[in-house]
N, C-alpha and C. Protein backbone atom coordinates (compact mmCIF):
# COMPACT_ATOMS: atom_id res chain seq x y z
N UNK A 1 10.41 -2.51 3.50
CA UNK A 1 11.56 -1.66 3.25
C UNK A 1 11.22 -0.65 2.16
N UNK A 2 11.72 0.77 2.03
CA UNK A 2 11.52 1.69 1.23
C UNK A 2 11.96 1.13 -0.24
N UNK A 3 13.09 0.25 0.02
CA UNK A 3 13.12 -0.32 -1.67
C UNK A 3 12.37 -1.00 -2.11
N UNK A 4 11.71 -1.80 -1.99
CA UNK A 4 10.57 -2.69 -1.94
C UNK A 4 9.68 -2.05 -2.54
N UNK A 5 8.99 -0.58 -1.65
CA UNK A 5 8.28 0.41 -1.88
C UNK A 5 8.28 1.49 -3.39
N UNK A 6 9.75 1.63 -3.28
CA UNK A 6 9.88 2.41 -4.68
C UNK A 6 9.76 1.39 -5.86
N UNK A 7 10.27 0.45 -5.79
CA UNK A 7 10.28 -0.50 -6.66
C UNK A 7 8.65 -0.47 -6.96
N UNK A 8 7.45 -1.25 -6.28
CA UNK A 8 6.58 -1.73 -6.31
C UNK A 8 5.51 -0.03 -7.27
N UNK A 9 6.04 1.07 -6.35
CA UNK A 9 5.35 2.44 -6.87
C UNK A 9 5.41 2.50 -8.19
N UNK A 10 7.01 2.23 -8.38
CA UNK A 10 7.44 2.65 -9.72
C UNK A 10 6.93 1.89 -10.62
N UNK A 11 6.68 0.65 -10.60
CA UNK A 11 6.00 -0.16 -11.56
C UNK A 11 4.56 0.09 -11.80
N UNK A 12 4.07 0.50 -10.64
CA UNK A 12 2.31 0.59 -10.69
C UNK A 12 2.22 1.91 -11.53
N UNK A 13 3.74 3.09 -11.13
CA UNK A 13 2.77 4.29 -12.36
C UNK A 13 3.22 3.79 -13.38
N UNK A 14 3.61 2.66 -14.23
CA UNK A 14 4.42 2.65 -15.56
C UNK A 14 5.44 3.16 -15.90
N UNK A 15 6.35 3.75 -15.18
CA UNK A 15 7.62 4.61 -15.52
C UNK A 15 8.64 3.69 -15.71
N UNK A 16 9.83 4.05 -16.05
CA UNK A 16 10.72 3.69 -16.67
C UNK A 16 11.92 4.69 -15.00
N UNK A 17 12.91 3.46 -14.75
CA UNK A 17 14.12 4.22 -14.17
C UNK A 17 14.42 5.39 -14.50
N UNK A 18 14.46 5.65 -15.44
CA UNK A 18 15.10 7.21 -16.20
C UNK A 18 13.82 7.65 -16.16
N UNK A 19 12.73 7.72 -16.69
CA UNK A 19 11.52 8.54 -16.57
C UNK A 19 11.61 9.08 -15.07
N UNK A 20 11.31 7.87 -13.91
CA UNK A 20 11.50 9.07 -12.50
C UNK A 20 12.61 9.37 -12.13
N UNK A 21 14.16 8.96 -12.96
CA UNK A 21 15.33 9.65 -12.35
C UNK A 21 14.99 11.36 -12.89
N UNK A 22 14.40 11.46 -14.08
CA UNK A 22 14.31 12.36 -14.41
C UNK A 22 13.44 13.60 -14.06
N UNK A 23 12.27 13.07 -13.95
CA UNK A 23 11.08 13.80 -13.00
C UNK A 23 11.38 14.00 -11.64
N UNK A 24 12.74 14.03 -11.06
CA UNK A 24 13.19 14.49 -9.69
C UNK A 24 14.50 14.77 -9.97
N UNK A 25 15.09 14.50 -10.83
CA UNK A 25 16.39 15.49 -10.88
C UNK A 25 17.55 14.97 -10.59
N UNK A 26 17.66 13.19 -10.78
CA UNK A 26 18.89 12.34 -10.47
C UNK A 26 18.97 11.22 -11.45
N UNK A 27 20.00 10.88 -11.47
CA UNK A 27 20.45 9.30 -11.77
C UNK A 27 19.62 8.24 -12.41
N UNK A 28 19.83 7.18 -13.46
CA UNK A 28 18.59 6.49 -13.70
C UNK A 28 19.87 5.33 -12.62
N UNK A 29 20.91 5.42 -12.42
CA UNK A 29 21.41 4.34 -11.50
C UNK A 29 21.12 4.83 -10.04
N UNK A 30 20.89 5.86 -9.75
CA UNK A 30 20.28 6.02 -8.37
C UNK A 30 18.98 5.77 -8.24
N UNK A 31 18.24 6.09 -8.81
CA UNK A 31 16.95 5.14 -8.38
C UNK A 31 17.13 3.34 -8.56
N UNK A 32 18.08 2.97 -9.43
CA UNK A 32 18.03 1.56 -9.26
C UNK A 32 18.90 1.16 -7.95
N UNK A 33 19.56 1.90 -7.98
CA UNK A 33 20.47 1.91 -6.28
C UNK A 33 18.99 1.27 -4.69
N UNK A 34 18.72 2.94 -4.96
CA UNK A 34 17.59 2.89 -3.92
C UNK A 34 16.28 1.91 -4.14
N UNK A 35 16.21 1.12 -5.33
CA UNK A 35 14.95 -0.02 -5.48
C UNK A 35 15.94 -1.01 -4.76
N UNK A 36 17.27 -1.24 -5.56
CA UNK A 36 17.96 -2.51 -4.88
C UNK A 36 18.15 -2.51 -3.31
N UNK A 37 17.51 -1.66 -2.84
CA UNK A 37 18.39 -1.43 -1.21
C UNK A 37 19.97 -0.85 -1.09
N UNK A 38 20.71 -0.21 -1.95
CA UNK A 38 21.83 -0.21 -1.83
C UNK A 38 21.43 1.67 -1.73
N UNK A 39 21.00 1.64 -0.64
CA UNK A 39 21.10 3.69 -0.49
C UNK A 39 19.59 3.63 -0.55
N UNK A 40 19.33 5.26 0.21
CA UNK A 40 17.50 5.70 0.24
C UNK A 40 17.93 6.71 -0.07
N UNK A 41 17.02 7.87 -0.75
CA UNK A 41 16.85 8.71 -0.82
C UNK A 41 16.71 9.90 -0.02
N UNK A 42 17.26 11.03 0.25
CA UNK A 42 17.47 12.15 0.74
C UNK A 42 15.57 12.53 1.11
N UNK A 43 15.81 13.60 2.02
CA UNK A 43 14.52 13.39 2.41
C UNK A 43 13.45 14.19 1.48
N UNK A 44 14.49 15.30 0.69
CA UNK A 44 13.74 16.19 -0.37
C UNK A 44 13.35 15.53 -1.64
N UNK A 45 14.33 14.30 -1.78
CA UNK A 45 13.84 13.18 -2.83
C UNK A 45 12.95 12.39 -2.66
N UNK A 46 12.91 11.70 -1.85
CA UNK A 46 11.71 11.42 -0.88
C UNK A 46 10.55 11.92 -0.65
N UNK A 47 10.37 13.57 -0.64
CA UNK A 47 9.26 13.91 -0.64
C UNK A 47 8.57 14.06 -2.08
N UNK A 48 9.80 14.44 -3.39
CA UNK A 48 9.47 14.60 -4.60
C UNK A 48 8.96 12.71 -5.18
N UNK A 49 9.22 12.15 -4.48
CA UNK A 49 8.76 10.53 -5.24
C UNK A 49 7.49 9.97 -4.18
N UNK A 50 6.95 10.61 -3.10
CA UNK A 50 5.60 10.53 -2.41
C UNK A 50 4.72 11.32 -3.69
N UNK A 51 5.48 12.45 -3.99
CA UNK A 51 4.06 13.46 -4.76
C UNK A 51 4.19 12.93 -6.38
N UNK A 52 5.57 12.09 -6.73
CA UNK A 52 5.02 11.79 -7.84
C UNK A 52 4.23 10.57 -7.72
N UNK A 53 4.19 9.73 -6.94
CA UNK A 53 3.47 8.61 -6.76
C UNK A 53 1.88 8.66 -6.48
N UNK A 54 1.65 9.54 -5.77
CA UNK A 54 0.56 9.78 -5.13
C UNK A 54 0.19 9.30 -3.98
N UNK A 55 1.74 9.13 -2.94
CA UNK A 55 1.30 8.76 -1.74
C UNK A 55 1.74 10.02 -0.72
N UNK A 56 1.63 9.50 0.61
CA UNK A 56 2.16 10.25 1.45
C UNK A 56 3.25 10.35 1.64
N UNK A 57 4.47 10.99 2.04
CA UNK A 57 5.83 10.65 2.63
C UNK A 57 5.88 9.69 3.88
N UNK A 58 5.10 10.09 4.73
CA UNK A 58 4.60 8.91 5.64
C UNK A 58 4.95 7.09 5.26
N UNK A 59 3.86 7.50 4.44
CA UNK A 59 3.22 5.79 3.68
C UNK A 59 4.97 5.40 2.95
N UNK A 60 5.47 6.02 2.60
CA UNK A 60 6.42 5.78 1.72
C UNK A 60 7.37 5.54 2.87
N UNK A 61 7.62 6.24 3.83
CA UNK A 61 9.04 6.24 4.47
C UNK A 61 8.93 5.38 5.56
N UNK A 62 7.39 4.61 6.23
CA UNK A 62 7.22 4.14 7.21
C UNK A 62 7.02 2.73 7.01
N UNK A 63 8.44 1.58 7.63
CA UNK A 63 8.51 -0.01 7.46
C UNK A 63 7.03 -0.26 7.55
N UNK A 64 6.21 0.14 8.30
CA UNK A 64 5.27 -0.67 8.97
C UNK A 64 4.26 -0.49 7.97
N UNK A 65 4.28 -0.01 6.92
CA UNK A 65 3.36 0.27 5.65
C UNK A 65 2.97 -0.44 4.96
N UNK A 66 2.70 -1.60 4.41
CA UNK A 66 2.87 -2.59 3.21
C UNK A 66 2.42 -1.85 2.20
N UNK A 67 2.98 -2.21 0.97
CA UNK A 67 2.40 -1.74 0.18
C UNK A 67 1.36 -2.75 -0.88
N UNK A 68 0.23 -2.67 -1.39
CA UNK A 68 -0.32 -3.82 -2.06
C UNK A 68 -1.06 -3.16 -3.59
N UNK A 69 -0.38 -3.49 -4.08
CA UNK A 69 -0.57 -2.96 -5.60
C UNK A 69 0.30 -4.57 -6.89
N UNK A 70 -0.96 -4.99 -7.44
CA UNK A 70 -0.86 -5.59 -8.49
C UNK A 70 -0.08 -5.57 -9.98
N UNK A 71 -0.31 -3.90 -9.89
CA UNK A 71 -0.11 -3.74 -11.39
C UNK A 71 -1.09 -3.90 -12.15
N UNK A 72 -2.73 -3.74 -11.85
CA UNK A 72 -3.61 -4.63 -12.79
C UNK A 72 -4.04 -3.28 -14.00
N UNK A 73 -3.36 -1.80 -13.42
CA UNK A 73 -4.25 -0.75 -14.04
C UNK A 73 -5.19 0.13 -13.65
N UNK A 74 -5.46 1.29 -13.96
CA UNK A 74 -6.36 2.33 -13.17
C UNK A 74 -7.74 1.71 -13.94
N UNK A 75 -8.34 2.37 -12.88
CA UNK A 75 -9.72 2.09 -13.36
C UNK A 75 -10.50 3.63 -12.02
N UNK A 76 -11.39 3.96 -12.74
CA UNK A 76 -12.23 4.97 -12.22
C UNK A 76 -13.21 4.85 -11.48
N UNK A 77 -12.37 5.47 -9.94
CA UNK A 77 -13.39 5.47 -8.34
C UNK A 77 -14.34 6.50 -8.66
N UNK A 78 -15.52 6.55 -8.00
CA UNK A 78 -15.94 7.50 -7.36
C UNK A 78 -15.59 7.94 -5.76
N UNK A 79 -14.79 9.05 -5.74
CA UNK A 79 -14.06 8.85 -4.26
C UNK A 79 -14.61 9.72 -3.20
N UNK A 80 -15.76 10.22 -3.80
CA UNK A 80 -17.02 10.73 -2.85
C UNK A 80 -17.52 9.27 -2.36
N UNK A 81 -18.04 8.86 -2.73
CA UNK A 81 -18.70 7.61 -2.12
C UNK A 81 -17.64 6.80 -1.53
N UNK A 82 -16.63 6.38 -2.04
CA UNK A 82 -15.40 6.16 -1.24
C UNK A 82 -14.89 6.80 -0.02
N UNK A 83 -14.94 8.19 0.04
CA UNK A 83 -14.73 8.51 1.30
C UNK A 83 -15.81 8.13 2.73
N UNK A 84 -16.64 8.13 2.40
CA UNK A 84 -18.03 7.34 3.47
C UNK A 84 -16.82 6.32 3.76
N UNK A 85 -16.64 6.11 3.52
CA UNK A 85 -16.05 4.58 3.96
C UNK A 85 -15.24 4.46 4.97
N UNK A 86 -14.35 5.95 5.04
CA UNK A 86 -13.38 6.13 6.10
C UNK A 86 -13.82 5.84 7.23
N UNK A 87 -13.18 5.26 8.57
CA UNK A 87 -13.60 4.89 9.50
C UNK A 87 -14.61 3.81 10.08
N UNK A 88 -14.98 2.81 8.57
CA UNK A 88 -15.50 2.27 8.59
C UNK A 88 -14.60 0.78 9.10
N UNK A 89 -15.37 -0.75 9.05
CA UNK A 89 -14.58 -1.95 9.37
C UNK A 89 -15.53 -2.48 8.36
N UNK A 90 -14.41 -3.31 7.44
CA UNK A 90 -14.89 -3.77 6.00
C UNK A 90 -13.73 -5.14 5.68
N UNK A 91 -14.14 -6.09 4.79
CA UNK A 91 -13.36 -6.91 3.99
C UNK A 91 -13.63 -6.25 2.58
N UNK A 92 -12.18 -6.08 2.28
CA UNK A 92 -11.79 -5.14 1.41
C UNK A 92 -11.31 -7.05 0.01
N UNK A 93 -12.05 -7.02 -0.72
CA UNK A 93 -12.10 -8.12 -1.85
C UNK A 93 -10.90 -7.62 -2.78
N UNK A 94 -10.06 -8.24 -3.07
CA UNK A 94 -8.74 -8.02 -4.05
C UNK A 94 -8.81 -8.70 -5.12
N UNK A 95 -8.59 -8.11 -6.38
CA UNK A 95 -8.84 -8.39 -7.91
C UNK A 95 -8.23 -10.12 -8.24
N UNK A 96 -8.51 -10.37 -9.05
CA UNK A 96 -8.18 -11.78 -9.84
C UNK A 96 -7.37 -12.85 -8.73
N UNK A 97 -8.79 -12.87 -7.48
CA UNK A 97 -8.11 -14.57 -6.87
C UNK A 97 -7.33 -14.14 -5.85
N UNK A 98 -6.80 -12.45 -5.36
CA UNK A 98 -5.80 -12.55 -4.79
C UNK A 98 -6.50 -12.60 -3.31
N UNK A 99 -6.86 -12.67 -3.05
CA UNK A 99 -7.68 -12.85 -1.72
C UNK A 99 -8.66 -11.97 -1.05
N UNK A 100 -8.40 -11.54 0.23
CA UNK A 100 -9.58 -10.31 0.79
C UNK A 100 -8.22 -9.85 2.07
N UNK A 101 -8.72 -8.55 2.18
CA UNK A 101 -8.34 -8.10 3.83
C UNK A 101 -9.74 -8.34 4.64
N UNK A 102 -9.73 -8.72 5.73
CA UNK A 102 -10.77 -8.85 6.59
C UNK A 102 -10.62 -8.26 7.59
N UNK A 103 -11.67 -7.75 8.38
CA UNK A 103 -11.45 -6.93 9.58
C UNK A 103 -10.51 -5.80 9.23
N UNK A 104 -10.60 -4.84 7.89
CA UNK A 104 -9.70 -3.74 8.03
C UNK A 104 -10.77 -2.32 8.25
N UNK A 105 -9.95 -1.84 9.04
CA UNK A 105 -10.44 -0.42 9.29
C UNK A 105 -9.85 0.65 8.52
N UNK A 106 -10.58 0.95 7.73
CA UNK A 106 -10.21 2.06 6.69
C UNK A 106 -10.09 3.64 7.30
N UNK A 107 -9.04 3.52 7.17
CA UNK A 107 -8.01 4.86 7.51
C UNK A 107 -8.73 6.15 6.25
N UNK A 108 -8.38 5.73 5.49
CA UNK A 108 -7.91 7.32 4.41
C UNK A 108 -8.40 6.47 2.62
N UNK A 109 -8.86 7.42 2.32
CA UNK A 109 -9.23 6.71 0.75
C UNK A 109 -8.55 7.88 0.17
N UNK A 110 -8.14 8.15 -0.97
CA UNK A 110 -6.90 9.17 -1.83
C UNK A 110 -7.42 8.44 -3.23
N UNK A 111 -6.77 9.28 -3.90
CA UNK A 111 -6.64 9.22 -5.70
C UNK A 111 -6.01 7.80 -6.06
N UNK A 112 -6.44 7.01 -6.05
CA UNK A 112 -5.81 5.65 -6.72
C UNK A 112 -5.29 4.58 -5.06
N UNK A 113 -4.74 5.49 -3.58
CA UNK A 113 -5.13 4.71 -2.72
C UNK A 113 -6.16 4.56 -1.60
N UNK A 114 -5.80 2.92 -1.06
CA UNK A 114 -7.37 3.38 0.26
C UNK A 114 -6.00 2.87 1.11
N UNK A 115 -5.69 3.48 2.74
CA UNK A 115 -5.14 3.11 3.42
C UNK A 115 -5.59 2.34 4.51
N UNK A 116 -5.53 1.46 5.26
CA UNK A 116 -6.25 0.46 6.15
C UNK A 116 -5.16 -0.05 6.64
N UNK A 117 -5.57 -0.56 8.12
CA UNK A 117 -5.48 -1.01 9.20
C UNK A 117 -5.86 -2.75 9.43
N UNK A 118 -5.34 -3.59 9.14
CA UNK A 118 -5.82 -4.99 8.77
C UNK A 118 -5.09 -5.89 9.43
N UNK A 119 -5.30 -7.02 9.89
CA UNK A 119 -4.67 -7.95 10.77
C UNK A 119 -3.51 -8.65 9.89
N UNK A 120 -2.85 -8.96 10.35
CA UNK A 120 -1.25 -9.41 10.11
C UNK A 120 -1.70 -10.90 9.24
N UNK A 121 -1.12 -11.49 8.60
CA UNK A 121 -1.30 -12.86 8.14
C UNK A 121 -0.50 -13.56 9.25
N UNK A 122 -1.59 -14.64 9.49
CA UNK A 122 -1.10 -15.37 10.55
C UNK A 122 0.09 -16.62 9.84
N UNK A 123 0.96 -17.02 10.84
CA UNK A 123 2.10 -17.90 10.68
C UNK A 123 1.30 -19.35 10.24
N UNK A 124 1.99 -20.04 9.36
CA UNK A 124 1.39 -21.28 9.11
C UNK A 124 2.77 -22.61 9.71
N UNK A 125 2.42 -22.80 10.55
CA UNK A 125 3.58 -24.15 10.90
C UNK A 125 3.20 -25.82 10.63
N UNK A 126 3.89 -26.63 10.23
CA UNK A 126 3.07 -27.60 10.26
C UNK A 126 2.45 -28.58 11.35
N UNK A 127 2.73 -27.82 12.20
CA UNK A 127 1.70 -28.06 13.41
C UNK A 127 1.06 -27.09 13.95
N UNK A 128 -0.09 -27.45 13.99
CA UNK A 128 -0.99 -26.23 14.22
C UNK A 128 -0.58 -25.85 16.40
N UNK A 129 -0.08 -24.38 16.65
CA UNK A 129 0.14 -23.82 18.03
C UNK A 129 -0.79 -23.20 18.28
N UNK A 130 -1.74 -22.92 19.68
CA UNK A 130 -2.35 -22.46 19.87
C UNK A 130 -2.23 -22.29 21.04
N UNK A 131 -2.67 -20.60 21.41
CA UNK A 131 -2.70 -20.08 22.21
C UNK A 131 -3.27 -19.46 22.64
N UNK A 132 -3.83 -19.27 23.58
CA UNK A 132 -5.38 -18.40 24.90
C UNK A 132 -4.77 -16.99 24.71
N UNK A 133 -5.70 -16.42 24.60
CA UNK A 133 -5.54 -14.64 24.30
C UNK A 133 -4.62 -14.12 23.76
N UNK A 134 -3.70 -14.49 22.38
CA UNK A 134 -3.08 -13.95 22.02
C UNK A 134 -3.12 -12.80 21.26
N UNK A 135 -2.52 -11.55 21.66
CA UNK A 135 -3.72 -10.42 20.46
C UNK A 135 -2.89 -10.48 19.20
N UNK A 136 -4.30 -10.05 18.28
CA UNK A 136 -3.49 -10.51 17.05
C UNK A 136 -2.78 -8.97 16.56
N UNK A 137 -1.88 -8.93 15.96
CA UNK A 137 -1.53 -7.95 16.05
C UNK A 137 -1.63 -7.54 14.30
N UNK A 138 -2.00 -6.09 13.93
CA UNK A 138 -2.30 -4.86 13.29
C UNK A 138 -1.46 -4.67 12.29
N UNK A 139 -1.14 -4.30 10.92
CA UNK A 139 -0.30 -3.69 10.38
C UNK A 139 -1.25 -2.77 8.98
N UNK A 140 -0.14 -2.05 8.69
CA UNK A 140 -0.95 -0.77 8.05
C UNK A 140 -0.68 -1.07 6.71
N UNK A 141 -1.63 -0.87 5.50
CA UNK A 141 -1.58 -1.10 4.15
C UNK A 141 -1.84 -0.50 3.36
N UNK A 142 -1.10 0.06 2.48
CA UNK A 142 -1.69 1.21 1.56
C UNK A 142 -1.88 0.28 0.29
N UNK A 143 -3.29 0.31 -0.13
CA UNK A 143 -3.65 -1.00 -1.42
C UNK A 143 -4.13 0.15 -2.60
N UNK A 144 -3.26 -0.46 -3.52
CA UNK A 144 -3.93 0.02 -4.81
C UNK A 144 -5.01 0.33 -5.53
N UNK A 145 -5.61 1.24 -5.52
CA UNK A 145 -7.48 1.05 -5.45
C UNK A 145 -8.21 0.46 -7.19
N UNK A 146 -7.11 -0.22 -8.21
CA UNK A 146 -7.12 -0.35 -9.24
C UNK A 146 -7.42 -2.49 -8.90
N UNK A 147 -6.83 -2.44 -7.73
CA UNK A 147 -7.09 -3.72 -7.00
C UNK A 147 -7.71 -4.10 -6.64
N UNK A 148 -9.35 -3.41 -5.95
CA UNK A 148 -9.72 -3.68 -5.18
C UNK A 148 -11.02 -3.66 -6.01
N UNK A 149 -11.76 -5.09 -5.68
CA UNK A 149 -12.65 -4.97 -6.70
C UNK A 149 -14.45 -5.00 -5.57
N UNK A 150 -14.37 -5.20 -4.45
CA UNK A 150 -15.13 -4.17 -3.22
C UNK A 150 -15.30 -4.28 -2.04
N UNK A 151 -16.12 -3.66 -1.28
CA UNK A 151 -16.00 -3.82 0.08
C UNK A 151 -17.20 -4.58 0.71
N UNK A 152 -17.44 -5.09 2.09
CA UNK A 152 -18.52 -5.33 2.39
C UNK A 152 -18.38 -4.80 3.78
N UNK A 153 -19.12 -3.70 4.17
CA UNK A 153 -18.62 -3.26 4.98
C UNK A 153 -19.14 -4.16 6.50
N UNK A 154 -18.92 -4.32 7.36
CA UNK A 154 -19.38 -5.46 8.47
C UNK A 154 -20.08 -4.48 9.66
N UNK A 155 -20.82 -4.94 10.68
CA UNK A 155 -21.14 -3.91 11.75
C UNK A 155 -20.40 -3.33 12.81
N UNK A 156 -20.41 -2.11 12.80
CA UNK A 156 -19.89 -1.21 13.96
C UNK A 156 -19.32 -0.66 12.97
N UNK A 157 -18.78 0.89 13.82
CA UNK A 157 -17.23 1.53 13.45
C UNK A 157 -16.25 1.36 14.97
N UNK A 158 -14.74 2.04 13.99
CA UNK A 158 -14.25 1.91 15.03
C UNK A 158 -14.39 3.08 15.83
């Protein structure tokens, strides 16, 4: 959900409610509105909180986005060598224990994000179901690149 999203943005740049009510020109209770889910943002607000974030309007406005950001802090890419990477299929290693993406296909590398294409976390029941050809199905992730501590990239592209 977009609240989820603003919420999670807003914490990763360090701002304060009133810091981005202010840097777009509204409410420090309307942005807490739109973190709580209670209202979204207009679409011109919306585009002003993609460019202060440093994402896309896309990434921001689209459910199917996750967003994965820690909070751990910037730290300095080289995003020339980072961009090689685009189009690549990699397990993408996540900072302090938090796990890996595996099998993601890296979409887009940007200023602080890498966007990827990564398999869904599978359901855990306490009985294990199994089933003959089920495809696993895809979802899209925009990860914090302050998170990601590296890649290994695997063979082929897509």
């Amino acid at each position: 959900m977009i609240s989820d999203k603003l919420l999670a943005l807003r914490k990763r740049s360090g701002m304060s409610q009133q810091e981005v009510a202010s840097a777009i020109g509204v409410t420090r209770q309307t942005i807490s509105n739109w973190e709580l889910g209670q209202g979204s943002p207009a679409l011109d607000k919306a585009a002003e909180l993609a460019r202060l974030y440093g994402v896309t309007l896309d990434d921001l406005a689209n459910d199917e986005v996750d967003v994965v950001t820690f909070g751990k802090g910037e730290r300095a890419r080289d995003l020339h060598v980072l961009k090689g990477l685009v189009g690549k299929i990699a397990t993408v290693e996540l900072a302090d224990g938090e796990g890996a993406l595996e099998h993601a296909l890296i979409l887009d590398v940007g200023a602080g994000w890498i966007r990827l294409e990564c398999d869904a976390p599978k359901a855990v029941f306490p009985t294990p179901i199994f089933r003959e050809k089920e495809p696993v199905r895809r979802v899209l992730k925009l990860v914090d690149m302050a998170d990601v501590v590296g890649f290994a990239i695997e063979e082929g592209e897509h």
